[in-house]
N, C-alpha and C. Protein backbone atom coordinates (compact mmCIF):
# COMPACT_ATOMS: atom_id res chain seq x y z
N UNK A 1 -26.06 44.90 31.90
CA UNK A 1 -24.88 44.43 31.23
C UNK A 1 -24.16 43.43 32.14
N UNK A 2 -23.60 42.37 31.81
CA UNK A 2 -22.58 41.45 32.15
C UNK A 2 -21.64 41.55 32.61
N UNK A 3 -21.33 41.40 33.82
CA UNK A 3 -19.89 41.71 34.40
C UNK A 3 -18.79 40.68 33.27
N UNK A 4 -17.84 41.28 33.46
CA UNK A 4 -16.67 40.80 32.84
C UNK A 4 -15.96 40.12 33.98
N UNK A 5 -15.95 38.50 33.70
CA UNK A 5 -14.84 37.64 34.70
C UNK A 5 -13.26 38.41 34.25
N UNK A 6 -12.84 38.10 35.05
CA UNK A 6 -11.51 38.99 35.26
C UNK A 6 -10.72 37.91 35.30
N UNK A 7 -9.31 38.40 34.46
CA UNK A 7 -8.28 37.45 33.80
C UNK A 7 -7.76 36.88 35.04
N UNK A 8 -7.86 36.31 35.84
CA UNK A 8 -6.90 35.11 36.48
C UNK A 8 -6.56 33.74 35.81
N UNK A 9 -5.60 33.48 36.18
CA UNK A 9 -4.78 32.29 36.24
C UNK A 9 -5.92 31.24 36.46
N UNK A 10 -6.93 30.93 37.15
CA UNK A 10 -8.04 29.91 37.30
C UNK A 10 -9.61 30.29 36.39
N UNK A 11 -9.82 31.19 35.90
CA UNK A 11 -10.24 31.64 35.25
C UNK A 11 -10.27 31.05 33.55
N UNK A 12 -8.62 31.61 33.41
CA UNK A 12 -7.95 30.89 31.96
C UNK A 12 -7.77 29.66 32.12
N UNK A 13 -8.08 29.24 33.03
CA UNK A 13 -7.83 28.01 33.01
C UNK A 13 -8.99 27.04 32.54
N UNK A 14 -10.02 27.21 33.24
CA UNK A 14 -11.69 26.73 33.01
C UNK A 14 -11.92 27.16 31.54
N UNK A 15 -11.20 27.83 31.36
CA UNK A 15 -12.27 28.60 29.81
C UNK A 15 -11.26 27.57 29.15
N UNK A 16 -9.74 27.58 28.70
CA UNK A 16 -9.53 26.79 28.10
C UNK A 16 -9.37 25.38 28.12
N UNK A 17 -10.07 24.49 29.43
CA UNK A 17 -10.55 23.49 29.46
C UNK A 17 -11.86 23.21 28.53
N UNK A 18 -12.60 24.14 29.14
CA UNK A 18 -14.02 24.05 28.30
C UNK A 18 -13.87 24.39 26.83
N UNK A 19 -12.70 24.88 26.11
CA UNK A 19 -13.17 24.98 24.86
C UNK A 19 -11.98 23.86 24.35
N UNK A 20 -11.09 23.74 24.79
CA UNK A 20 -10.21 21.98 24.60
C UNK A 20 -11.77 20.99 24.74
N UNK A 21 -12.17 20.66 25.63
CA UNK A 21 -13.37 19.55 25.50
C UNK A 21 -14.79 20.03 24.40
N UNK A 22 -14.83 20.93 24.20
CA UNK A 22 -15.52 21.05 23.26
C UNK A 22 -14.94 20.66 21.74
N UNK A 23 -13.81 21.21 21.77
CA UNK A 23 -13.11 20.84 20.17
C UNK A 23 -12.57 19.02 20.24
N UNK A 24 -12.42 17.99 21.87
CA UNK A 24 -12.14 16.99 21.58
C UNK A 24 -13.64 17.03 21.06
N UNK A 25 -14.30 17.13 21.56
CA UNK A 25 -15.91 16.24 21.67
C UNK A 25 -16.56 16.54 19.78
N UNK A 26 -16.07 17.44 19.55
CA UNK A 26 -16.00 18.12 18.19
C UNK A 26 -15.41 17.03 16.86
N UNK A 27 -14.50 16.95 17.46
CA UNK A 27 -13.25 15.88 16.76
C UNK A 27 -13.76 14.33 17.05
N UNK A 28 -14.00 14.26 18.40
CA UNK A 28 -14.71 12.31 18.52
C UNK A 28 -16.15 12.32 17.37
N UNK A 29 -16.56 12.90 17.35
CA UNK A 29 -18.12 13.45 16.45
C UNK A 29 -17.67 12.87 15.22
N UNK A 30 -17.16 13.84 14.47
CA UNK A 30 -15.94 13.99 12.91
C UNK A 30 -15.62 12.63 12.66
N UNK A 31 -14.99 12.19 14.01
CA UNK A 31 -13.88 10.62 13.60
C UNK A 31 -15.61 10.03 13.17
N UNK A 32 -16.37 9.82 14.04
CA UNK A 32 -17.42 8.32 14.27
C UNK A 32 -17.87 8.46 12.95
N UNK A 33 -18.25 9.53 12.41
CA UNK A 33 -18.88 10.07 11.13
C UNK A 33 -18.19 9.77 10.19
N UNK A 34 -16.56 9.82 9.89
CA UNK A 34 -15.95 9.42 8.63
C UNK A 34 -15.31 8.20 8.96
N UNK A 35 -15.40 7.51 10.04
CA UNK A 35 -14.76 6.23 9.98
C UNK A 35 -15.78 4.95 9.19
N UNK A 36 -16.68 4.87 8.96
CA UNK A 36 -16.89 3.73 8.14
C UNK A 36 -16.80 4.36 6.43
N UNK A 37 -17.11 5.41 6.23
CA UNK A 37 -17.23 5.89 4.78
C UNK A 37 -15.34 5.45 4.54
N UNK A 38 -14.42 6.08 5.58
CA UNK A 38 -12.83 5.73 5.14
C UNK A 38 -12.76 4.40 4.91
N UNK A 39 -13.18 3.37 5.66
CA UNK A 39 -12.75 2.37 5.74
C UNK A 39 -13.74 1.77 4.52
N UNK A 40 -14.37 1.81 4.06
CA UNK A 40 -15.06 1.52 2.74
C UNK A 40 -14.44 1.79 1.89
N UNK A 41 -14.27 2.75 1.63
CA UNK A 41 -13.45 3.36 0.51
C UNK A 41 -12.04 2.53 0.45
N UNK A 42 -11.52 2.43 1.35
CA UNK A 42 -10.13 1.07 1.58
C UNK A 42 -10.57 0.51 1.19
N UNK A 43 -11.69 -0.54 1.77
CA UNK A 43 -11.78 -1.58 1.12
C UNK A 43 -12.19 -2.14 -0.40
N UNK A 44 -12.86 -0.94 -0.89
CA UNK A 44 -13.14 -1.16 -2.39
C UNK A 44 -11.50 -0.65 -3.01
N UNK A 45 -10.68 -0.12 -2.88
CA UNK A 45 -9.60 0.31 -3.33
C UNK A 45 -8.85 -1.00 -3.24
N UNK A 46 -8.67 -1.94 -2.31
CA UNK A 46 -8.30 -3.22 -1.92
C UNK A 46 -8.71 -4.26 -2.68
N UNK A 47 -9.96 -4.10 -2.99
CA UNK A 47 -10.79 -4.65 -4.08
C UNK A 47 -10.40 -4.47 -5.12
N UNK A 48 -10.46 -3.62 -6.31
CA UNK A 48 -10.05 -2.98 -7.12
C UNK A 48 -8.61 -3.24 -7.40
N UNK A 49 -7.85 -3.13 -6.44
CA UNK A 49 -6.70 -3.79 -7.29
C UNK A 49 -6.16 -4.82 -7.24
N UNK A 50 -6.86 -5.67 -5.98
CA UNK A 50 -7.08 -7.33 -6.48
C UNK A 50 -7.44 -7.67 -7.61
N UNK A 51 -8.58 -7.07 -8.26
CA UNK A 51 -8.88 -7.81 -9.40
C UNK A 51 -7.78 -6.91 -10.54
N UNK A 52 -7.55 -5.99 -10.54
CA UNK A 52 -6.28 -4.93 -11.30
C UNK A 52 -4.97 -5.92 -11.23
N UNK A 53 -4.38 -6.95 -10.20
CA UNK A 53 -3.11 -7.05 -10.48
C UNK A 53 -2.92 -8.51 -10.75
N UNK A 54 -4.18 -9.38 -10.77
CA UNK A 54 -4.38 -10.90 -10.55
C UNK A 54 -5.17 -11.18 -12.02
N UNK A 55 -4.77 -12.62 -12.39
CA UNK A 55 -5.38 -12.98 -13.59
C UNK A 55 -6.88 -13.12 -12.94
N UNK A 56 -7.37 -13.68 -14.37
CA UNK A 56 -8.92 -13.81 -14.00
C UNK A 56 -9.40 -15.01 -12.94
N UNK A 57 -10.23 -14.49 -12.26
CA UNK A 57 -10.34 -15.45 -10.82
C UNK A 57 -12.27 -15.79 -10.65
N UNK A 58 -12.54 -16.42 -10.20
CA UNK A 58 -14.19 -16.69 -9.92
C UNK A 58 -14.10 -16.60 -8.27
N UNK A 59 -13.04 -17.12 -8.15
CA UNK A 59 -13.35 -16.86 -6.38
C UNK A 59 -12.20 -16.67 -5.49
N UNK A 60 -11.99 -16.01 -4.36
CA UNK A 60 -10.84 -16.02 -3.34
C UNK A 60 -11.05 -15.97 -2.36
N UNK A 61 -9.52 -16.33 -1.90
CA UNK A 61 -9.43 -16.88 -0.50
C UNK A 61 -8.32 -16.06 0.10
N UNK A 62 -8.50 -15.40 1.40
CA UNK A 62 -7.58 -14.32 2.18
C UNK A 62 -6.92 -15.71 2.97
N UNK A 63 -5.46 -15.63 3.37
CA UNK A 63 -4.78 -16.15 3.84
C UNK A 63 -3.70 -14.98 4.58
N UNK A 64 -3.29 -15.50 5.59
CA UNK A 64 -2.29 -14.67 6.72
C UNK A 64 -0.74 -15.28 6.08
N UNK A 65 0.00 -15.28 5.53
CA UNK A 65 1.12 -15.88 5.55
C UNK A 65 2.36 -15.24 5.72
N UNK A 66 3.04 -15.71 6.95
CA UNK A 66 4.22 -14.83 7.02
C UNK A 66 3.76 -13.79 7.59
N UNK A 67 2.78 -13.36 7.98
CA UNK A 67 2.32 -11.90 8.22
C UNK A 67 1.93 -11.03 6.97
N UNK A 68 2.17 -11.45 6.60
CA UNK A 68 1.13 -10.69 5.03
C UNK A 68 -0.09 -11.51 4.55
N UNK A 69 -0.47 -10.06 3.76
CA UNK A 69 -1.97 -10.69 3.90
C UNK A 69 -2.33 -11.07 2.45
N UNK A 70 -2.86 -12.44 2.17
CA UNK A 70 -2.56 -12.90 0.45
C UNK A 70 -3.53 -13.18 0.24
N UNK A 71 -4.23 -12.88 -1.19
CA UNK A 71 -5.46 -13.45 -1.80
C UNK A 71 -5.41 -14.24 -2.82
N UNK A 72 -5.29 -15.66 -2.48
CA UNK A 72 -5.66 -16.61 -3.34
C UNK A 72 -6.98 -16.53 -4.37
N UNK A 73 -6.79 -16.91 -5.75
CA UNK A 73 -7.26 -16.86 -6.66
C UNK A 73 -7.58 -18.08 -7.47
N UNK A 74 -8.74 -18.58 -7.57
CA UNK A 74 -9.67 -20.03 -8.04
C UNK A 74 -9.96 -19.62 -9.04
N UNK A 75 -10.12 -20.47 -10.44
CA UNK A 75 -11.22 -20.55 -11.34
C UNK A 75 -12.17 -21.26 -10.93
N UNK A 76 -13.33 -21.02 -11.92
CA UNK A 76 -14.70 -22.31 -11.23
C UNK A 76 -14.52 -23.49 -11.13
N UNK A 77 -13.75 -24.00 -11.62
CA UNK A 77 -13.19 -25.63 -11.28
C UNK A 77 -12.13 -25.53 -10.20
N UNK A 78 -11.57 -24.66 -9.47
CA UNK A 78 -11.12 -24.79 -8.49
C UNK A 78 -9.56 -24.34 -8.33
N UNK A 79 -9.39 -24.38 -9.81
CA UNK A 79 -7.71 -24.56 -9.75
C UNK A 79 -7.23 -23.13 -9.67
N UNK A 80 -5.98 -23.22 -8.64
CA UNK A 80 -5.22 -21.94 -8.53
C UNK A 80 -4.98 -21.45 -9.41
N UNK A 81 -4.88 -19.92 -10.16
CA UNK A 81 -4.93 -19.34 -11.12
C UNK A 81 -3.39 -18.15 -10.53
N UNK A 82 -3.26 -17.94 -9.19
CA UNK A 82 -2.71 -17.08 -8.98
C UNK A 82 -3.02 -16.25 -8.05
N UNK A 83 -2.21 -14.99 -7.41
CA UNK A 83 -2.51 -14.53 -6.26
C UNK A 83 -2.01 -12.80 -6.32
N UNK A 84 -2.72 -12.72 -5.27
CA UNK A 84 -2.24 -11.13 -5.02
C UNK A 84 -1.94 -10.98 -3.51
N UNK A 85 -0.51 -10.28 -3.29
CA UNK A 85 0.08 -10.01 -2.23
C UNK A 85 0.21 -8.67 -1.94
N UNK A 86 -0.26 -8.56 -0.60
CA UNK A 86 0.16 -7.48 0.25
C UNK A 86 0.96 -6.89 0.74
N UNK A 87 2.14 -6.28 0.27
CA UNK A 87 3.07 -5.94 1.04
C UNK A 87 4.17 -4.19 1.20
N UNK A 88 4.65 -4.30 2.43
CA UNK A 88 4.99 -3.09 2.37
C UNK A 88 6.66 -2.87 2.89
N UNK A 89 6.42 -1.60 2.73
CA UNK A 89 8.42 -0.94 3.72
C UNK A 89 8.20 0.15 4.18
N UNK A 90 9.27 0.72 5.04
CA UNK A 90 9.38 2.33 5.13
C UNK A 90 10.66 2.52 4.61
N UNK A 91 11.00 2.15 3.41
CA UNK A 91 12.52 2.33 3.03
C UNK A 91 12.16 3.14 1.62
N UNK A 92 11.20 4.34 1.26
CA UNK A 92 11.13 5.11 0.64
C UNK A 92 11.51 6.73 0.80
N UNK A 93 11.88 6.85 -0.09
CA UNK A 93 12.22 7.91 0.32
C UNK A 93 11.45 9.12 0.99
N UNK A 94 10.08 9.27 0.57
CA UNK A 94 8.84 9.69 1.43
C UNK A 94 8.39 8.86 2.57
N UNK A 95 9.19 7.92 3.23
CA UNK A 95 8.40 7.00 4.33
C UNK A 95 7.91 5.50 3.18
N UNK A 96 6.43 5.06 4.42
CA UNK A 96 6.18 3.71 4.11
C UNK A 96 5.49 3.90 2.76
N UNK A 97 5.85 2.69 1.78
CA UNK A 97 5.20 2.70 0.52
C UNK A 97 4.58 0.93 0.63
N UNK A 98 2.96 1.59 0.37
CA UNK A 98 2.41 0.06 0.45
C UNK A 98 1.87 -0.75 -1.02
N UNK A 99 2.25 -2.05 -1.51
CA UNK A 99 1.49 -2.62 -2.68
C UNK A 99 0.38 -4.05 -2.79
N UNK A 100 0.35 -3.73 -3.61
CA UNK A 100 -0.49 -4.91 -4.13
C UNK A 100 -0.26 -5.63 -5.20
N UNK A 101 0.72 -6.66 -4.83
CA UNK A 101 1.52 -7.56 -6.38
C UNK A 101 0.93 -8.74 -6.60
N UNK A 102 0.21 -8.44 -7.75
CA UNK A 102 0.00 -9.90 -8.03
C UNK A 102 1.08 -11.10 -9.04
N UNK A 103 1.08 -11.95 -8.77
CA UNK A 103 1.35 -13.13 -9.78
C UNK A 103 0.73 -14.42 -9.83
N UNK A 104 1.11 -14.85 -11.19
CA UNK A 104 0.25 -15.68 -11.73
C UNK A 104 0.76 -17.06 -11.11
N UNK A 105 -0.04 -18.18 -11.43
CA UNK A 105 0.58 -19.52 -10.93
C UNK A 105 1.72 -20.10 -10.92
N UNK A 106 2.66 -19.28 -11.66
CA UNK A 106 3.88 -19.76 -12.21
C UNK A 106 5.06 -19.00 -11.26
N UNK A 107 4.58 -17.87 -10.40
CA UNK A 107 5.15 -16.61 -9.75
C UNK A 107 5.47 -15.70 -10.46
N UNK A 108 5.09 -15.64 -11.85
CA UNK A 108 5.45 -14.24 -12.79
C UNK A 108 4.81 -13.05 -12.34
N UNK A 109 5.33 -12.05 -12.32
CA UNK A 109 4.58 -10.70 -11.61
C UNK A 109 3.69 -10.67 -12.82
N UNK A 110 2.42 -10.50 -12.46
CA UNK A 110 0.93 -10.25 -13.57
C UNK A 110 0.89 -8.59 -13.34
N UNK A 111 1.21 -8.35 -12.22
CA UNK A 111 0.76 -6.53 -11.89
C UNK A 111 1.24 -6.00 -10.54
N UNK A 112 0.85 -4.66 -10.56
CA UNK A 112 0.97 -4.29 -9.35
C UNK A 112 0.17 -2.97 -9.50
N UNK A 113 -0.03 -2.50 -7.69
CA UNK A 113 -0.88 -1.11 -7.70
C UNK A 113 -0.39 -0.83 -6.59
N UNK A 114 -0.32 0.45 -6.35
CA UNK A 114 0.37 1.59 -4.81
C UNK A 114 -1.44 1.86 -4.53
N UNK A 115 -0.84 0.85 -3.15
CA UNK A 115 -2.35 1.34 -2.27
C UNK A 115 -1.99 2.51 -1.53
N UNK A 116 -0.36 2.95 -1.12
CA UNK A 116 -0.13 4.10 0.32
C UNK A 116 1.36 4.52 -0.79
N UNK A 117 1.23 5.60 -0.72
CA UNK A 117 2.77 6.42 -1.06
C UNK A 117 2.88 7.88 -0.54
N UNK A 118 3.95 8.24 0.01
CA UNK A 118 4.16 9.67 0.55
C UNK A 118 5.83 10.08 -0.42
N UNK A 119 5.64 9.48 -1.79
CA UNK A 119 7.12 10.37 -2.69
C UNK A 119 6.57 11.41 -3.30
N UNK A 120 7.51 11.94 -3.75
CA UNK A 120 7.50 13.22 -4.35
C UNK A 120 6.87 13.12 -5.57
N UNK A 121 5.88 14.14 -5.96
CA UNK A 121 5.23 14.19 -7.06
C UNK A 121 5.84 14.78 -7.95
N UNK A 122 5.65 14.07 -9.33
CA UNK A 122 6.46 14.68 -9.82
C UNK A 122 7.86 13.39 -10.69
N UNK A 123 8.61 12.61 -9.13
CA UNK A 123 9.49 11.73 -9.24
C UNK A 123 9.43 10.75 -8.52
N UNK A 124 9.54 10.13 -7.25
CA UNK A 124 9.27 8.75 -6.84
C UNK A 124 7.77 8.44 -7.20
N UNK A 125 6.59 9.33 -7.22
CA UNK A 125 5.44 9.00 -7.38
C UNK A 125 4.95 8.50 -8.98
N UNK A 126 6.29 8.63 -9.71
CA UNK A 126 6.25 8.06 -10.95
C UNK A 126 6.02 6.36 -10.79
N UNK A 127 6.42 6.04 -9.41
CA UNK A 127 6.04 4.60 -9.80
C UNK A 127 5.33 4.02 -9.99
N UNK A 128 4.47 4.48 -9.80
CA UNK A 128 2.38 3.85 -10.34
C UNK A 128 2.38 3.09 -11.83
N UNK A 129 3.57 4.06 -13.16
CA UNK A 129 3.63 3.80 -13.61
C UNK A 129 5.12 3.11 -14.92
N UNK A 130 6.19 3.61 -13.91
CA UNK A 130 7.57 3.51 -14.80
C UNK A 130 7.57 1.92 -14.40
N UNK A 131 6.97 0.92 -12.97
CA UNK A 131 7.36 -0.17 -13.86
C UNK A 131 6.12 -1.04 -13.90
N UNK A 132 5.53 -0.58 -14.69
CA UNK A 132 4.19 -1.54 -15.74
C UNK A 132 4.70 -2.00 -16.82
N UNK A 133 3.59 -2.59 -17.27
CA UNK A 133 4.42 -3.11 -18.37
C UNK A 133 4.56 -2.41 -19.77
N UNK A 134 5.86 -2.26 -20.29
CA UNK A 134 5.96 -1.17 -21.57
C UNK A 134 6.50 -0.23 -20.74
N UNK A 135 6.91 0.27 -19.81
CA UNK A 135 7.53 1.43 -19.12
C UNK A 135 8.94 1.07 -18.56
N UNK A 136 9.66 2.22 -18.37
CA UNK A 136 11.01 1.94 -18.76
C UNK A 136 11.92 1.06 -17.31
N UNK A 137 11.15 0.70 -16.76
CA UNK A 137 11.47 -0.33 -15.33
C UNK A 137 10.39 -0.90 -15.35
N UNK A 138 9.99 -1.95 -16.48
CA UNK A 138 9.45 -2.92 -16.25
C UNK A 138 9.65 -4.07 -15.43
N UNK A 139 8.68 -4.71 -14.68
CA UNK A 139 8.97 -5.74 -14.09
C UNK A 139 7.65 -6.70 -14.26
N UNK A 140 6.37 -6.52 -15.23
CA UNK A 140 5.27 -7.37 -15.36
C UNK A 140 6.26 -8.78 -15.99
N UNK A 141 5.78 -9.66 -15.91
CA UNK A 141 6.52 -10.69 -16.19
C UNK A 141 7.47 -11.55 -15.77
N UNK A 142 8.20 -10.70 -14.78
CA UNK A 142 9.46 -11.04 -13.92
C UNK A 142 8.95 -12.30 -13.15
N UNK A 143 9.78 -13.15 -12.53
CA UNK A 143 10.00 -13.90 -11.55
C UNK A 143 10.44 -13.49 -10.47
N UNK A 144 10.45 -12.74 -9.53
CA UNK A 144 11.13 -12.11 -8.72
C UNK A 144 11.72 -13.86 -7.50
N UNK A 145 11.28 -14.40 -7.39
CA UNK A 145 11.65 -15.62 -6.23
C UNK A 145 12.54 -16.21 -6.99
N UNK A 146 12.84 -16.16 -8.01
CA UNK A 146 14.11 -17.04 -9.01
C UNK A 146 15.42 -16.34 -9.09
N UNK A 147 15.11 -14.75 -9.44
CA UNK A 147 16.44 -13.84 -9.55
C UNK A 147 15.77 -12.51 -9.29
N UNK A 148 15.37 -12.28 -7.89
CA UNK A 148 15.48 -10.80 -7.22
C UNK A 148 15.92 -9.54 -8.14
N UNK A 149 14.60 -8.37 -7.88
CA UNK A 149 15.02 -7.75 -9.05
C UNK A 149 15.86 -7.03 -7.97
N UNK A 150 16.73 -5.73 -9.07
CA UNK A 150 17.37 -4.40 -8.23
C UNK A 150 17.89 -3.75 -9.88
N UNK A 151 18.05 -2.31 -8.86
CA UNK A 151 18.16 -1.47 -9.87
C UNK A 151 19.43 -1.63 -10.54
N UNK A 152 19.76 -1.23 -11.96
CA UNK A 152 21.10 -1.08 -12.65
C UNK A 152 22.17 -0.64 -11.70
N UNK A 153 22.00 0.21 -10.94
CA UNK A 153 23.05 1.16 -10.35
C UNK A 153 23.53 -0.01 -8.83
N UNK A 154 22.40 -1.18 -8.74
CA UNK A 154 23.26 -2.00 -7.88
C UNK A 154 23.44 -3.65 -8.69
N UNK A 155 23.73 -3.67 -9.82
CA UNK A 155 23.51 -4.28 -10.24
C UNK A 155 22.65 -5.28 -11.01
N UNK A 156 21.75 -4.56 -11.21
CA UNK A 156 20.70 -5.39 -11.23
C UNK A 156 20.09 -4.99 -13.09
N UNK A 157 19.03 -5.39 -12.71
CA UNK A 157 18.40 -5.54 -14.48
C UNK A 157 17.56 -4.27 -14.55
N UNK A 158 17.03 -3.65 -13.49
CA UNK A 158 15.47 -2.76 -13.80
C UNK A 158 16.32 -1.02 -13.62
N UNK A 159 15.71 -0.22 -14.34
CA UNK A 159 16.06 1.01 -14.89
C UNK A 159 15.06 1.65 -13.70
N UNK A 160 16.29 2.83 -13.12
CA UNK A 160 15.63 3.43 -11.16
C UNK A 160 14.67 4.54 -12.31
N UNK A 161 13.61 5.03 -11.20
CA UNK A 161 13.25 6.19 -11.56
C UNK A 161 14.14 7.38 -11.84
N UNK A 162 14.67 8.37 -12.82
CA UNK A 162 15.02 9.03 -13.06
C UNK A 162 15.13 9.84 -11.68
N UNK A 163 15.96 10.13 -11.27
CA UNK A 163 16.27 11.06 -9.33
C UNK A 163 15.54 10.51 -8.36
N UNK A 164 15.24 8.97 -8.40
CA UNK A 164 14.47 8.70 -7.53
C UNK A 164 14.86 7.01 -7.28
N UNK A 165 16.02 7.06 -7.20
CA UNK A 165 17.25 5.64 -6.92
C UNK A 165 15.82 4.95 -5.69
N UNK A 166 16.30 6.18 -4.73
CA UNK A 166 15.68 5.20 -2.89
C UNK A 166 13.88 4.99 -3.49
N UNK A 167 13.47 5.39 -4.13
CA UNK A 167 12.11 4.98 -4.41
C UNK A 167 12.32 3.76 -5.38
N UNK A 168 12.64 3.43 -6.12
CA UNK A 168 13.00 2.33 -6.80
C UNK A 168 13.54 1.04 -6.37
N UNK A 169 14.63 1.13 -5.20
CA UNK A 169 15.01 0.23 -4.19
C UNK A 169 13.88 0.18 -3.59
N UNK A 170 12.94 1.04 -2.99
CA UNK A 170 12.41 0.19 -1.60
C UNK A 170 11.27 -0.26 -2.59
N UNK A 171 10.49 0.11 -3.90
CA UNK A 171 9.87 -0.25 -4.89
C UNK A 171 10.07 -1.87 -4.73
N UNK A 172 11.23 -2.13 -5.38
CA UNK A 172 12.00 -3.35 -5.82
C UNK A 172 12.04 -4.49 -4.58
N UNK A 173 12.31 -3.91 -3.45
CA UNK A 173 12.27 -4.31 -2.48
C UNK A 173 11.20 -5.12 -1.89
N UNK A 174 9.84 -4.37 -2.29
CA UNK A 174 8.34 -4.63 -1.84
C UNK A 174 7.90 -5.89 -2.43
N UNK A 175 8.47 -5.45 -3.86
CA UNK A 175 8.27 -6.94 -4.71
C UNK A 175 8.97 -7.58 -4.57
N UNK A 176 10.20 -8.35 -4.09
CA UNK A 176 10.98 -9.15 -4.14
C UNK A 176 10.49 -9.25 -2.41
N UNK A 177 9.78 -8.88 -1.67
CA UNK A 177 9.51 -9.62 -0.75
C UNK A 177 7.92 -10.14 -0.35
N UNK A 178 6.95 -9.53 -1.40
CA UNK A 178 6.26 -10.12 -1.88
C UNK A 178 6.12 -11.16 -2.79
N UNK A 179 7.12 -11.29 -3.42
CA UNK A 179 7.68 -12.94 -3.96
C UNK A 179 7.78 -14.08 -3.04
N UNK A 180 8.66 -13.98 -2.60
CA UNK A 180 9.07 -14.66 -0.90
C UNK A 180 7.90 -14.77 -0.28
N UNK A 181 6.94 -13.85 -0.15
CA UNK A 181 5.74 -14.88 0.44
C UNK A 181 4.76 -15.57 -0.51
N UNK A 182 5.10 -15.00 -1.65
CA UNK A 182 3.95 -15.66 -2.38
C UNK A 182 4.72 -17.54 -3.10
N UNK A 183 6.25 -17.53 -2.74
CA UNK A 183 6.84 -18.70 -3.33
C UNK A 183 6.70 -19.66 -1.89
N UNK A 184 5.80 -19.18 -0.70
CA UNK A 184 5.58 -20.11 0.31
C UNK A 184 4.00 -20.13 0.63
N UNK A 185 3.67 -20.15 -0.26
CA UNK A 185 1.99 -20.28 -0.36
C UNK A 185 1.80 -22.22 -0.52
N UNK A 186 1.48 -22.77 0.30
CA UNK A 186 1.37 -24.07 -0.01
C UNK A 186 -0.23 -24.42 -0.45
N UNK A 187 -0.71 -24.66 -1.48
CA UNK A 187 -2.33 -25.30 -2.10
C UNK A 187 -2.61 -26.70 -1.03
């Protein structure tokens, strides 16, 4: 039979070194293994609602502007059709809320999609769909670079989520500063 190491202070110490480096070495394994499947999956989700928030396009072009990241949108003859912008805040009430707004050549909002949200289910996470179009804070259509939207309660034109004011501001927010970069897009 096996002697039993005896509890010291250097003892506990080695053992829970060795099983800390086993669970990092455990965990570096895990990451290498799901880091390209995650980052795929982003990127088709990125995909997906490029073509979800932008009119019809044959080809695009990623541009840095301002620090956001914009996808220009060609028909086969070349001509700008419109774009989809990247942009985000941490002024939600769950933290950072990230989108994907597109508009058309004219800057009319064509769409939008929540690539990142941490609101409450239930109520801020209603925004996926309260402002599409036909829902009761619509904003498909808007101009946001001409007259900035905001909610009724600060004046403004668009109806907040029902208990969910700070999700609606930083909502409103995302798009009206995704306007702003998309009204400095020079062709």
């Amino acid at each position: 039979m096996a002697k039993k190491a005896q509890s010291t202070l250097p003892n506990m110490l080695v053992s829970l070194t060795a099983i800390a480096l086993v669970a990092a070495a455990a965990l570096a394994a895990l990451n290498g293994m799901t880091k390209d499947p995650i980052a795929k999956a982003q990127e088709a989700k990125v995909k997906a609602a490029i073509s979800a928030v932008m009119p019809a396009f044959d080809r695009l072009e990623d541009r840095d502007i301002n620090g956001a990241l914009c996808h220009l949108g060609y028909d086969a003859e070349g001509n700008f059709v419109g774009a989809a912008v990247e942009a985000g805040n941490d002024k939600g009430f769950g933290g950072h809320l990230q989108l994907m707004v597109g508009f058309d050549k004219e800057g009319q909002v064509s769409g939008y999609r929540i690539l990142e949200t941490h609101e409450t289910p239930g109520l801020g996470a209603k925004a996926d769909q309260w402002f599409q179009k036909g829902g009761k804070g619509d904003v498909i259509g808007t101009t946001p670079a001409s007259n900035a939207l905001s909610v009724k309660k600060d004046g403004g034109t668009v109806d907040a989520i029902s208990g969910s004011t700070i999700t609606s501001r930083a909502f409103l927010d995302v798009v009206n500063d995704a306007a702003k970069v998309f009204s400095s897009i020079t062709l």
